[in-house]
C-alpha atoms as a PDB file:
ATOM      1  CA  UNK A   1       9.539 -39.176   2.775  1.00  0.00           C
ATOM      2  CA  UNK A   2      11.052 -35.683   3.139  1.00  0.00           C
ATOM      3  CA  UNK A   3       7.983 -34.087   1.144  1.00  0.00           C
ATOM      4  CA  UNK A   4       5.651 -35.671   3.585  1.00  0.00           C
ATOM      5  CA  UNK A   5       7.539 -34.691   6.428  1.00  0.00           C
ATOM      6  CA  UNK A   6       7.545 -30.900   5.266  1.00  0.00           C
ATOM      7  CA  UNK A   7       3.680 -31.058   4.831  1.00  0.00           C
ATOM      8  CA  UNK A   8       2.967 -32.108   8.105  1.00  0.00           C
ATOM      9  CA  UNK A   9       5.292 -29.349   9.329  1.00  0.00           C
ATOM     10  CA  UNK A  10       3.511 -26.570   7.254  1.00  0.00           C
ATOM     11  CA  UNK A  11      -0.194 -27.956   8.442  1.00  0.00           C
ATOM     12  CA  UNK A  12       1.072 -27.693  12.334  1.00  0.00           C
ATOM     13  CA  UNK A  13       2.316 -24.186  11.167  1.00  0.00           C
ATOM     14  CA  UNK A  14      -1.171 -23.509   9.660  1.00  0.00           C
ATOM     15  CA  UNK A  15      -2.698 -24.663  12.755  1.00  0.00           C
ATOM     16  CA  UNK A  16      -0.787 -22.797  14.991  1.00  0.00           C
ATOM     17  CA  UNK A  17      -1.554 -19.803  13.398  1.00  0.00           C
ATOM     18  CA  UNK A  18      -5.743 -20.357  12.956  1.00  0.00           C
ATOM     19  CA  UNK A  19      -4.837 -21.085  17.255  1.00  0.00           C
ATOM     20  CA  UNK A  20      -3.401 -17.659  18.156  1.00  0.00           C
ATOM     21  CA  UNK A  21      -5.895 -15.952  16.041  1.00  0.00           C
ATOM     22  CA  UNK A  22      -8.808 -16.830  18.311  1.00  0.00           C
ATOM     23  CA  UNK A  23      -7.109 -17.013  21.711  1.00  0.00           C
ATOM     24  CA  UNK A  24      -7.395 -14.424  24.304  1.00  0.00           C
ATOM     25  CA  UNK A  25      -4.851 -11.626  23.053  1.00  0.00           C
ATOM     26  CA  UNK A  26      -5.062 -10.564  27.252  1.00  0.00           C
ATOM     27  CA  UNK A  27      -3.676 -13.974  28.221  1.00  0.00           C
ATOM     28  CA  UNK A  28      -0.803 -14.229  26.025  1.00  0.00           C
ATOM     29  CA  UNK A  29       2.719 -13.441  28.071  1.00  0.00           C
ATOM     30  CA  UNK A  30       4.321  -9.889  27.591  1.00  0.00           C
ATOM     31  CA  UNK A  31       1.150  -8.665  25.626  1.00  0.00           C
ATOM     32  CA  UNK A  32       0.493  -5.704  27.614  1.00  0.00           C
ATOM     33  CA  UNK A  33      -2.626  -3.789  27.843  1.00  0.00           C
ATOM     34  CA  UNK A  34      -2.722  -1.352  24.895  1.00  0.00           C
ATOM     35  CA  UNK A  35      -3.780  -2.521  21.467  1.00  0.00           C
ATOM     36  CA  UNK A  36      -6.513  -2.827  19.040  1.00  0.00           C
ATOM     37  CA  UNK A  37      -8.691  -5.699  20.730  1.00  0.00           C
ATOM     38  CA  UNK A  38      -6.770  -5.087  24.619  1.00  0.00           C
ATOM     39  CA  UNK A  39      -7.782  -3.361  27.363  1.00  0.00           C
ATOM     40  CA  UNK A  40      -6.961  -0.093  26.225  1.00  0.00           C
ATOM     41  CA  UNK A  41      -6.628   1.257  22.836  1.00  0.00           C
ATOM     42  CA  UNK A  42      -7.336   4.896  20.781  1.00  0.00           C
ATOM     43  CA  UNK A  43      -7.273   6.308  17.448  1.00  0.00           C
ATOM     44  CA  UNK A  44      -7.924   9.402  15.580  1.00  0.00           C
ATOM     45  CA  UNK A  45     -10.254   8.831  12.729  1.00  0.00           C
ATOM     46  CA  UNK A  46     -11.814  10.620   9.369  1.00  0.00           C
ATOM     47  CA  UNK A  47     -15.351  10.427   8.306  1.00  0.00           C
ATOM     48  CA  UNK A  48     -17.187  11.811   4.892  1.00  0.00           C
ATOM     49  CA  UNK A  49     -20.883  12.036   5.591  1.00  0.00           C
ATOM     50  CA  UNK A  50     -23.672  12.544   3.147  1.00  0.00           C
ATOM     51  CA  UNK A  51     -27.552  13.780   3.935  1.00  0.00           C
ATOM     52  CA  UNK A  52     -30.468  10.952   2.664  1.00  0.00           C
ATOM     53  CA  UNK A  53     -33.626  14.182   2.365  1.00  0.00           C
ATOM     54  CA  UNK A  54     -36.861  12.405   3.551  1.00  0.00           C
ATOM     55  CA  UNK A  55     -39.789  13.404   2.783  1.00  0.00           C
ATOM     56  CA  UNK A  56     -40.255  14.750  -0.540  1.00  0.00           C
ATOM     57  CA  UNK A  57     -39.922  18.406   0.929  1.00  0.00           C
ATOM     58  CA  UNK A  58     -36.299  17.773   2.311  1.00  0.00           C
ATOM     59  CA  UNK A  59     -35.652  16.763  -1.306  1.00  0.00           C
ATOM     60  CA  UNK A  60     -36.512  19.359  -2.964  1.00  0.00           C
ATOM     61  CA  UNK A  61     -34.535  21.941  -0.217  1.00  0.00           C
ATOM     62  CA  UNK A  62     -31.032  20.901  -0.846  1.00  0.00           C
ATOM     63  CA  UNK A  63     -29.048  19.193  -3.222  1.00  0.00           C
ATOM     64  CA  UNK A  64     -27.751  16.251  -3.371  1.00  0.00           C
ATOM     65  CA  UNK A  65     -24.795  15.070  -2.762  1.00  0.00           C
ATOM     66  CA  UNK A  66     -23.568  18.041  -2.245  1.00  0.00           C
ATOM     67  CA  UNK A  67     -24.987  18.282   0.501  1.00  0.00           C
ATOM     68  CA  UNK A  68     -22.550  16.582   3.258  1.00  0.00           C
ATOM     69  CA  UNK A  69     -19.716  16.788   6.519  1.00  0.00           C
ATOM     70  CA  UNK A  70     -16.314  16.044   7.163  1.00  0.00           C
ATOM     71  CA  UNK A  71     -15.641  14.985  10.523  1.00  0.00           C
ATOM     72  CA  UNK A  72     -12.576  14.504  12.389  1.00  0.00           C
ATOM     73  CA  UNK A  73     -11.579  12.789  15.897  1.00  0.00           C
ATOM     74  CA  UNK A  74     -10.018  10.842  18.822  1.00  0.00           C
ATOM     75  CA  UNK A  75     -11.809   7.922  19.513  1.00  0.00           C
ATOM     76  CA  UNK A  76     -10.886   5.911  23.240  1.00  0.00           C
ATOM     77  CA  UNK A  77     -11.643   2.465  23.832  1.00  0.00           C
ATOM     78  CA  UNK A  78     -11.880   0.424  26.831  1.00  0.00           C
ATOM     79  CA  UNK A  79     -12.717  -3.381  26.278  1.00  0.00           C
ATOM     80  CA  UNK A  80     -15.467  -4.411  29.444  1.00  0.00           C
ATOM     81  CA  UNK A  81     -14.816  -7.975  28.276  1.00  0.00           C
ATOM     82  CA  UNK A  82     -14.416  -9.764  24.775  1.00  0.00           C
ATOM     83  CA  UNK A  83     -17.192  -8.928  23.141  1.00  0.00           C
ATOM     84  CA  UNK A  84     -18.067  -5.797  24.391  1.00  0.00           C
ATOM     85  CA  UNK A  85     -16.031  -2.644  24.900  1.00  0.00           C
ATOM     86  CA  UNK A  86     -16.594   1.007  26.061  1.00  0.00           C
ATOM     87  CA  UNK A  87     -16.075   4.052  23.396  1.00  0.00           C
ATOM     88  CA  UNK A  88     -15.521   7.588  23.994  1.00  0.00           C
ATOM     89  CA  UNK A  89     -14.869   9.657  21.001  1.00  0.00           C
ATOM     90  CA  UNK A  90     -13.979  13.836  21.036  1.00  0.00           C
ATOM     91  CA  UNK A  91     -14.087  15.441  17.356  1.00  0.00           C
ATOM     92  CA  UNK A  92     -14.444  18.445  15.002  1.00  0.00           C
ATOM     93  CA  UNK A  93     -17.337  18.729  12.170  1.00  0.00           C
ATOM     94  CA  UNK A  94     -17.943  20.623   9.277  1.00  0.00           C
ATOM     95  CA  UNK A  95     -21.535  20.600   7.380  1.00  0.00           C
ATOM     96  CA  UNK A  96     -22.240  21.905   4.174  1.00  0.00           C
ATOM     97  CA  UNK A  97     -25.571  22.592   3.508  1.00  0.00           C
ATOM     98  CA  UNK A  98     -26.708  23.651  -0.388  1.00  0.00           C
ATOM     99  CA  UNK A  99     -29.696  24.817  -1.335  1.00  0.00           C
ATOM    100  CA  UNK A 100     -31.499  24.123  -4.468  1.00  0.00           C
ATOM    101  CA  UNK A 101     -33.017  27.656  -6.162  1.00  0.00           C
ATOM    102  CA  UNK A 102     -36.565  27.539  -7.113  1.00  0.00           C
ATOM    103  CA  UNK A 103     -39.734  29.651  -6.978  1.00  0.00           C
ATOM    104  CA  UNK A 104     -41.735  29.843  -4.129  1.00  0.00           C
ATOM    105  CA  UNK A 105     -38.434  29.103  -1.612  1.00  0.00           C
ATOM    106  CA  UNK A 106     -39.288  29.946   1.874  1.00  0.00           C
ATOM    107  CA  UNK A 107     -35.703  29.441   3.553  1.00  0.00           C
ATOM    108  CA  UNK A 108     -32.668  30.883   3.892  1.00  0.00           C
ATOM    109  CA  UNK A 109     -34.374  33.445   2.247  1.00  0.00           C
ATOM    110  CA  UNK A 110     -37.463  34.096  -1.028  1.00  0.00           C
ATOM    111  CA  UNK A 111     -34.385  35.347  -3.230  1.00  0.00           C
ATOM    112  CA  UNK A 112     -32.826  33.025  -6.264  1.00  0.00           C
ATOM    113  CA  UNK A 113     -29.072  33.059  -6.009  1.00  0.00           C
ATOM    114  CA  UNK A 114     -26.194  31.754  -8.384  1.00  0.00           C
ATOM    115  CA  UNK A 115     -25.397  29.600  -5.466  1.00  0.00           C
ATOM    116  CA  UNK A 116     -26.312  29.826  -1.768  1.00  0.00           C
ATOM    117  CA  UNK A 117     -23.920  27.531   1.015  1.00  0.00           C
ATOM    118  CA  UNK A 118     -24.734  26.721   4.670  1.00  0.00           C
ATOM    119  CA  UNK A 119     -21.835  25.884   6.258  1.00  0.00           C
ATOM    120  CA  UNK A 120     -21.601  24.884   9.930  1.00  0.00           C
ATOM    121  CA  UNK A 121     -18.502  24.188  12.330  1.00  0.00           C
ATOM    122  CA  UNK A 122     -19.519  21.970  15.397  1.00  0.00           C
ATOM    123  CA  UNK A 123     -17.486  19.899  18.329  1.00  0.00           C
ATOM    124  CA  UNK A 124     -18.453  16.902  19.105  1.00  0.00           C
ATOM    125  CA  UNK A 125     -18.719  14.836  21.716  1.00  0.00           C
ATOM    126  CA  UNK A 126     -20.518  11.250  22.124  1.00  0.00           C
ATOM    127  CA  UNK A 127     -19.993   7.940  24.355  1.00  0.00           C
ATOM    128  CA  UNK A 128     -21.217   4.524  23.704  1.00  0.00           C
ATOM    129  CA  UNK A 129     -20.645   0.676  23.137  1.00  0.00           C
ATOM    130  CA  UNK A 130     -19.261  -1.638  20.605  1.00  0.00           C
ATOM    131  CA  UNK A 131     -19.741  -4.981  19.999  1.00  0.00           C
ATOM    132  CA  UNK A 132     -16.955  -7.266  18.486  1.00  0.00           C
ATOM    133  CA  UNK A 133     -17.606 -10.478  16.459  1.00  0.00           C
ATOM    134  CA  UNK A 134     -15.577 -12.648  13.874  1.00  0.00           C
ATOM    135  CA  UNK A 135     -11.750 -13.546  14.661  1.00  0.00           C
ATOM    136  CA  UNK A 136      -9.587 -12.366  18.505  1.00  0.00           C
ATOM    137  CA  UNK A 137      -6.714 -11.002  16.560  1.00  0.00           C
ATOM    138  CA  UNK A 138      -4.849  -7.771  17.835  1.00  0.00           C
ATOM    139  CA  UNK A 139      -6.449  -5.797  15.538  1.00  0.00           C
ATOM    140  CA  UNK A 140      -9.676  -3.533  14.806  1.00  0.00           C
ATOM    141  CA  UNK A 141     -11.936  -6.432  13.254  1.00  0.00           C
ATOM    142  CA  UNK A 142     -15.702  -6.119  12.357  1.00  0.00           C
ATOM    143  CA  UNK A 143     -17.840  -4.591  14.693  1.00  0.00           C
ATOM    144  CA  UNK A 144     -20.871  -2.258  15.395  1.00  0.00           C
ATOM    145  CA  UNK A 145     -21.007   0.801  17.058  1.00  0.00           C
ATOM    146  CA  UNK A 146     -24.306   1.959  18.870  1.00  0.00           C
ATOM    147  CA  UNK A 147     -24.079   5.542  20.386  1.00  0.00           C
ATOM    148  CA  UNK A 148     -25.248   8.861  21.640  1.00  0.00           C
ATOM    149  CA  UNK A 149     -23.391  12.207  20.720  1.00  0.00           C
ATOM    150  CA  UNK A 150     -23.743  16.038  21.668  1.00  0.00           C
ATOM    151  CA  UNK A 151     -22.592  18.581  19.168  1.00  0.00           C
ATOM    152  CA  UNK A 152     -22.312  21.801  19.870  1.00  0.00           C
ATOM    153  CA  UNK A 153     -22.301  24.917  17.264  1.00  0.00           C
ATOM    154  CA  UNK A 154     -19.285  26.588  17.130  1.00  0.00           C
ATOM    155  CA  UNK A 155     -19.716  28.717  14.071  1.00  0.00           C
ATOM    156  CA  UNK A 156     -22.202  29.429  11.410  1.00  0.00           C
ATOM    157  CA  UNK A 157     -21.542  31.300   8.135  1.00  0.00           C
ATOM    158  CA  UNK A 158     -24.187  31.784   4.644  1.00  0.00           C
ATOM    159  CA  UNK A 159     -22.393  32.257   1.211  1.00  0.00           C
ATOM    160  CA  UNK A 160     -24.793  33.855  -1.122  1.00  0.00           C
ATOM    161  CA  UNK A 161     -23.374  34.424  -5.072  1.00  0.00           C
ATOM    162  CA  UNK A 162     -24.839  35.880  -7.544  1.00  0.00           C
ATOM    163  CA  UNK A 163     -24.231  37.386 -11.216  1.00  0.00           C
ATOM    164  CA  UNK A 164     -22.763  40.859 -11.508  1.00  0.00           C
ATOM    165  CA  UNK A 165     -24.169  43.625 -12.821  1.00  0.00           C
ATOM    166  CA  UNK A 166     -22.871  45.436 -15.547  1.00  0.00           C
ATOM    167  CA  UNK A 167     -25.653  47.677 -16.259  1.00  0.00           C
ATOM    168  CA  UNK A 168     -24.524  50.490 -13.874  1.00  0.00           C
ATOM    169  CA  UNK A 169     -20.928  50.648 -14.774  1.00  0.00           C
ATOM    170  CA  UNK A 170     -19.678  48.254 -11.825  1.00  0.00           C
ATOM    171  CA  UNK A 171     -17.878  45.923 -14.014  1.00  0.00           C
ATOM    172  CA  UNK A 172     -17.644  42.517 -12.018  1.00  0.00           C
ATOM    173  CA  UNK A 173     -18.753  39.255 -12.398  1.00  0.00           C
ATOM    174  CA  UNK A 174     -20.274  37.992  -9.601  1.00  0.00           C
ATOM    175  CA  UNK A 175     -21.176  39.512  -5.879  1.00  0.00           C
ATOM    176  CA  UNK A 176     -20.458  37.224  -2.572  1.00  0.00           C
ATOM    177  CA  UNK A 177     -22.312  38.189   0.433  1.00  0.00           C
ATOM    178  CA  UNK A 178     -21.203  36.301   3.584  1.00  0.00           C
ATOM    179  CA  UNK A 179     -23.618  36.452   6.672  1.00  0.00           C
ATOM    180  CA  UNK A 180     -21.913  35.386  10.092  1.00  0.00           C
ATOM    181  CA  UNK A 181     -23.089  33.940  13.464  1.00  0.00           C
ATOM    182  CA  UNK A 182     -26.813  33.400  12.328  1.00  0.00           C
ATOM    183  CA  UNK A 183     -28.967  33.483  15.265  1.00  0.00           C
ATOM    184  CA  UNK A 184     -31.396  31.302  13.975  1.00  0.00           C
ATOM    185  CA  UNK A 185     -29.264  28.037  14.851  1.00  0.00           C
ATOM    186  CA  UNK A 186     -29.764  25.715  17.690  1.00  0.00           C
ATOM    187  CA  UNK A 187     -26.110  25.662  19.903  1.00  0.00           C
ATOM    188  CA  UNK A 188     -26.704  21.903  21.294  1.00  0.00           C
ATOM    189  CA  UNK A 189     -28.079  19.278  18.996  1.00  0.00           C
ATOM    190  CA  UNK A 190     -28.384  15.460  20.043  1.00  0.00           C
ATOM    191  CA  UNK A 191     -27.749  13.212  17.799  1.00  0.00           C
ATOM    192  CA  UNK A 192     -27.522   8.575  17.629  1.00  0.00           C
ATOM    193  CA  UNK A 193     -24.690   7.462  15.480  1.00  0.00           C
ATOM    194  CA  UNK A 194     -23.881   3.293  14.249  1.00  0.00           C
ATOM    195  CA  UNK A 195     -20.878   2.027  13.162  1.00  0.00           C
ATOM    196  CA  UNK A 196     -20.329  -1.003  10.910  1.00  0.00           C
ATOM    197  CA  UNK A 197     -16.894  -1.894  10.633  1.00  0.00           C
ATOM    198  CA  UNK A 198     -14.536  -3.472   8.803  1.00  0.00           C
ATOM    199  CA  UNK A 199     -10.422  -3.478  10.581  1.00  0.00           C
ATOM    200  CA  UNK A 200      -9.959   0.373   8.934  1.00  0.00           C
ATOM    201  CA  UNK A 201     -12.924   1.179   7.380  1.00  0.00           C
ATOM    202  CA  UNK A 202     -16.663   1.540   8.700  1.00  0.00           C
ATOM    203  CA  UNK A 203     -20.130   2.081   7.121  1.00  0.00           C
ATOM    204  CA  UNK A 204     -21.784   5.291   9.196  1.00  0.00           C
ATOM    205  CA  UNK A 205     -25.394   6.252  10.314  1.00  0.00           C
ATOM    206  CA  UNK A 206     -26.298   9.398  11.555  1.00  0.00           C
ATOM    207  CA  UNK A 207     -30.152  10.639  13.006  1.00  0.00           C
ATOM    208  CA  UNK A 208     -30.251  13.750  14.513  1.00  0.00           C
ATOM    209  CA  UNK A 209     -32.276  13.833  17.594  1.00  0.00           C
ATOM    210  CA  UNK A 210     -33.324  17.348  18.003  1.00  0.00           C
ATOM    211  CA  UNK A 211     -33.970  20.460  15.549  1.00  0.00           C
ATOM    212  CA  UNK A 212     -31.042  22.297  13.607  1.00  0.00           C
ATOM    213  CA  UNK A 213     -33.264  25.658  13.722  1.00  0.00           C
ATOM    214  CA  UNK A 214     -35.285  27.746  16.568  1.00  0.00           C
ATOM    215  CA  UNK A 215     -38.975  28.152  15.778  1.00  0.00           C
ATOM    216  CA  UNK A 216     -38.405  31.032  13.922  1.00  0.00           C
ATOM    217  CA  UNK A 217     -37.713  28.662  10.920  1.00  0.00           C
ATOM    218  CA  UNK A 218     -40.392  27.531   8.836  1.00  0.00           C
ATOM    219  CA  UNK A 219     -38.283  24.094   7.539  1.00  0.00           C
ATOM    220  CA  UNK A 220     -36.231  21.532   8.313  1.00  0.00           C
ATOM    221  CA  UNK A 221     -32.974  19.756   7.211  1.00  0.00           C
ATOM    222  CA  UNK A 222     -32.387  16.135   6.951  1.00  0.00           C
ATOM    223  CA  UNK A 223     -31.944  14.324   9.981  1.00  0.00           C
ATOM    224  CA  UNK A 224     -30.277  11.325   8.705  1.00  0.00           C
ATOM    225  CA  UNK A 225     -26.915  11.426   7.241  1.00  0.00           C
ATOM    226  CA  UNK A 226     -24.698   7.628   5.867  1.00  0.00           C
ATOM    227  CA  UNK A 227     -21.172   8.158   5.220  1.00  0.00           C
ATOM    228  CA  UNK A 228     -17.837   6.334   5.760  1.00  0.00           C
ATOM    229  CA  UNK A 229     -14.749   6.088   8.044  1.00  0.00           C
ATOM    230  CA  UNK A 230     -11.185   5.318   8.590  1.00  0.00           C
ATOM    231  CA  UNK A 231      -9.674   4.912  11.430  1.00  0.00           C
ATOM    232  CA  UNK A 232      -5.804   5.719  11.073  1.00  0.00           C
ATOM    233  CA  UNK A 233      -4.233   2.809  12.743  1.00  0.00           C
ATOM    234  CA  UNK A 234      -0.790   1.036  12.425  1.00  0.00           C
ATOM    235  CA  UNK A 235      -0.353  -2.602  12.943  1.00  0.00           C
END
C-alpha cells in the first residue's frame, strides 16, 4: 500500500513539473520581468563563421576553411508576446580572408606569395525578430532569428609573406609586408543574418547584401558565410 501511495505522489510530482514548464513564466507570482523567455532579457554572445565560395570563381579565390570571422556581442531582447520577441544586438567582427596563389590571379595583386591574409575589423550593428517554439520554460529554448545588420569598416590590413633571399647577402628567411587602411574597401556593408537555436547554441547564416569592394575591384568575395554561436548565459 505504501509503494502505491509513493507512485501516485511521484506522478503528481511529474505532472506538476510538465505544468510549470508550459505556463506563462509572466503570470507566475514574484517572477519579475527579466529573464530568458520574460519581458526583458540580454546576453553577450560568441560566433565562429565560415565563407561557403559560390560560383566556381569564388572557389578558386580563397581557401577554404580558412577563410572565416569571429564575432563578438550584446544581444537585447524584448518579448512583444509569447511567440514573438524584439532583438537588438551591438558587436565587434573580425574577417580573415586567404587567398589561394595561382597563375593568372587578378586580386589583391598578379604576384605569388608564401601566404597573403585579408584581415578586416568591423562593428556591427543589426535589429530584428525571433520567433520561439517548443516548451515556456525560463530559459533560451529553440528559436529562429530573422534579421537585418549594418557593419561598418573599422580597419583593414594585407599580410603578404614571402621566402627570403639569400642570394644578395641579406640572410633572412622570409619578408612580411603589411599594407594598412586599403582604400579599396566599402565602409558600410548590409548584410541578413538567421539564427537557429538551440538554449546556448545556434546554427548561423550570413548573406551579405551589398559589395565588400569599390568598382575599382575586378572580383568578389563570398557573400554567404554559416557558422555557430553561444550565447553565454547562466541559469
Amino acid at each position: 500500500m505504501a509503494a502505491i501511495i509513493l507512485i501516485i505522489t511521484s506522478l503528481m510530482g511529474v505532472k506538476g513539473q510538465e505544468m510549470v514548464l508550459q505556463q506563462d513564466v509572466d503570470s507566475v507570482p514574484g517572477a519579475g520581468n527579466y529573464g530568458p523567455n520574460k519581458l526583458h532579457f540580454g546576453h553577450l554572445y560568441l560566433e565562429m563563421g565560415f565563407a561557403i565560395p559560390y560560383p566556381q570563381t569564388e572557389q578558386k579565390l580563397i581557401k577554404i576553411p580558412l577563410t572565416g570571422s569571429f564575432a563578438a556581442g550584446y544581444r537585447y531582447k524584448l518579448k512583444i508576446f509569447n511567440p514573438l520577441a524584439f532583438i537588438l544586438e551591438a558587436g565587434l567582427r573580425w574577417d580573415n580572408v586567404r587567398f589561394n596563389q595561382f597563375e593568372g590571379k587578378q586580386f589583391p595583386d598578379t604576384d605569388i606569395h608564401s601566404r597573403q591574409i585579408l584581415h578586416l575589423s568591423k562593428a556591427t550593428t543589426g535589429l530584428g525578430l525571433r520567433f520561439r517554439f517548443g516548451q515556456r520554460g525560463n530559459y533560451l529554448g529553440r528559436y529562429l532569428d530573422i534579421g537585418v545588420r549594418e557593419t561598418l569598416l573599422m580597419g583593414s590590413r594585407l599580410v603578404q609573406t614571402d621566402p627570403g633571399n639569400n642570394d644578395t647577402g641579406n640572410w633572412y628567411r622570409k619578408t612580411k609586408q603589411i599594407f594598412r587602411g586599403l582604400e579599396y574597401m566599402q565602409d558600410w556593408v548590409p548584410e541578413l543574418f538567421a539564427r537557429l537555436g538551440f538554449n546556448r547554441f545556434a546554427i548561423t547564416a550570413t548573406y551579405r547584401m551589398g559589395p565588400l569592394f569599390l568598382d575599382t575591384v575586378p572580383v568578389e568575395l563570398p557573400k554567404i558565410s554559416l557558422g555557430v554561436e553561444t550565447a553565454l548565459v547562466r541559469y
